[in-house]
C-alpha atoms as a PDB file:
ATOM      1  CA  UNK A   1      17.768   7.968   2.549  1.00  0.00           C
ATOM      2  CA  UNK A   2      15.674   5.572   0.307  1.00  0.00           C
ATOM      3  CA  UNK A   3      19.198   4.774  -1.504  1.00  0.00           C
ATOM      4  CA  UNK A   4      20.492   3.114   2.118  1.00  0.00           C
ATOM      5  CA  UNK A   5      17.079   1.152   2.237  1.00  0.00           C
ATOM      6  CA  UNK A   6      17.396  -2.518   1.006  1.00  0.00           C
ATOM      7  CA  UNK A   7      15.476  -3.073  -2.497  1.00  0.00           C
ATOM      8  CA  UNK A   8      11.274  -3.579  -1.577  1.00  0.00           C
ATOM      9  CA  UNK A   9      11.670  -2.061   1.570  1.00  0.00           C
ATOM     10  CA  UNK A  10       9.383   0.752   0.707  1.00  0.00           C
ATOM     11  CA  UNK A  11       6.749  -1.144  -0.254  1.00  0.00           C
ATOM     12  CA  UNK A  12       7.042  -3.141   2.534  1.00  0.00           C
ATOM     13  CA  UNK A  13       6.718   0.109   5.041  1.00  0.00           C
ATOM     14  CA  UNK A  14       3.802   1.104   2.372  1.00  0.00           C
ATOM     15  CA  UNK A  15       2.058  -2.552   3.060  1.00  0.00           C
ATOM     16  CA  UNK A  16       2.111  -1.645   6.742  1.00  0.00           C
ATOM     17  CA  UNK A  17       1.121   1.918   6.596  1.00  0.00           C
ATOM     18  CA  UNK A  18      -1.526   1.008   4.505  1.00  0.00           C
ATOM     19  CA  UNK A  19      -2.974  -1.791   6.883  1.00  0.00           C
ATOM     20  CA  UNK A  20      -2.595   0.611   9.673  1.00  0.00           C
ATOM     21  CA  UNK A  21      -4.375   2.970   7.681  1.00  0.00           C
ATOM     22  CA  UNK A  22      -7.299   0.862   6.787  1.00  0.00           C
ATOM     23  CA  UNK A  23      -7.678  -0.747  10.420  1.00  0.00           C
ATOM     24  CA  UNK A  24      -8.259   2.829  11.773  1.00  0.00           C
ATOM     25  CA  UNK A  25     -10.198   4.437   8.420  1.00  0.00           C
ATOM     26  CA  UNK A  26     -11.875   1.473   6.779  1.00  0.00           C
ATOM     27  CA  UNK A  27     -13.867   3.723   4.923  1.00  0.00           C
ATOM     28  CA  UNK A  28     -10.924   5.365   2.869  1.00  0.00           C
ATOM     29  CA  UNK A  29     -11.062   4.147  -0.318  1.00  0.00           C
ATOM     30  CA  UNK A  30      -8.365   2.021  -1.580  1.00  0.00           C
ATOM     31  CA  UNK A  31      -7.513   4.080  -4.717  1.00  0.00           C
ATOM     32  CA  UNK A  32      -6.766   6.963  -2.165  1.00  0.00           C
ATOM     33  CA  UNK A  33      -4.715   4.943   0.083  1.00  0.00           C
ATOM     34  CA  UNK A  34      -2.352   3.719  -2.649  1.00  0.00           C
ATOM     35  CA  UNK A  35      -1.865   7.204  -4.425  1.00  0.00           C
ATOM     36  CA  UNK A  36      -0.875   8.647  -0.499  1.00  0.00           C
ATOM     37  CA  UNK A  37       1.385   5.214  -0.088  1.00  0.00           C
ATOM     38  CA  UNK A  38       3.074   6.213  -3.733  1.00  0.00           C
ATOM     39  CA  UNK A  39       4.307   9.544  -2.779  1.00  0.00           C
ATOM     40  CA  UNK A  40       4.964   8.672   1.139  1.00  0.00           C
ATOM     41  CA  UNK A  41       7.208   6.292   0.286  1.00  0.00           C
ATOM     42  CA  UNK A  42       8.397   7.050  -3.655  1.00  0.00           C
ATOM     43  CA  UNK A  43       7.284   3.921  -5.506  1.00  0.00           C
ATOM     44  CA  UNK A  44       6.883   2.979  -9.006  1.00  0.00           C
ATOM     45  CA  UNK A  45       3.748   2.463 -10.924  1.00  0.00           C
ATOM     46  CA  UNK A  46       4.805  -1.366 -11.016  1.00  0.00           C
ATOM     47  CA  UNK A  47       5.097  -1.153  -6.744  1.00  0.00           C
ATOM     48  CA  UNK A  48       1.323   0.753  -6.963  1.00  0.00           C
ATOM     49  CA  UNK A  49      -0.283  -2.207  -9.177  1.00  0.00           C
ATOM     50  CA  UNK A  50       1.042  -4.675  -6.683  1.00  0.00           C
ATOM     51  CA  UNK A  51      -1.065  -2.297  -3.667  1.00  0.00           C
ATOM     52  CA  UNK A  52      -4.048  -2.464  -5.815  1.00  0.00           C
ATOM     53  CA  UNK A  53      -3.830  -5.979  -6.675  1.00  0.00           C
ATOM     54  CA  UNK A  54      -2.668  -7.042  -3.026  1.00  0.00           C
ATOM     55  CA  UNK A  55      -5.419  -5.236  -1.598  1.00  0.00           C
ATOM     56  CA  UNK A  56      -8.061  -5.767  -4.146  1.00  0.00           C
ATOM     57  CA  UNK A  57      -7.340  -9.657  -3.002  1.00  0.00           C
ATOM     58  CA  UNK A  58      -7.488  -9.148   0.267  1.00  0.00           C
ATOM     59  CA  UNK A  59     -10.541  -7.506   0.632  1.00  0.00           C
ATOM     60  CA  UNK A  60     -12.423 -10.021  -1.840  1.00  0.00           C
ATOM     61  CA  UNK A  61     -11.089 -12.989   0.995  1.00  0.00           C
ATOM     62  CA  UNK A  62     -12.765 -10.787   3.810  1.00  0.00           C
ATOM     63  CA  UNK A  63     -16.272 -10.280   2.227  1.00  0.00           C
ATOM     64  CA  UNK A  64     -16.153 -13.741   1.241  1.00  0.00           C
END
């Protein structure tokens, strides 16, 4: 199935699951979220740094 999905599209279904996820369960932490995201949707380490980096920014512009 993944093979049939354009290129990024997983990690653009991971993006959303993982906002979803941290809407309803803010107190998940992140690290957790992205290693579920990697193996729900089959990305690469390279995909998972992006997560943690995308994230990691995101949540320093909310506290701030």
């Amino acid at each position: 199935m993944n093979d049939l999905l354009p290129k990024g599209e997983e990690l653009r279904r991971a993006v959303k699951w993982m906002s979803d996820h941290m809407e309803q369960q803010s107190d998940t932490p992140l690290h957790k979220l992205v290693d579920e995201a990697v193996f729900k949707f089959d990305l690469s380490p390279k995909d998972a740094d992006f997560l943690i980096e995308f994230y990691h920014q995101a949540l320093k512009k909310k506290d701030s």
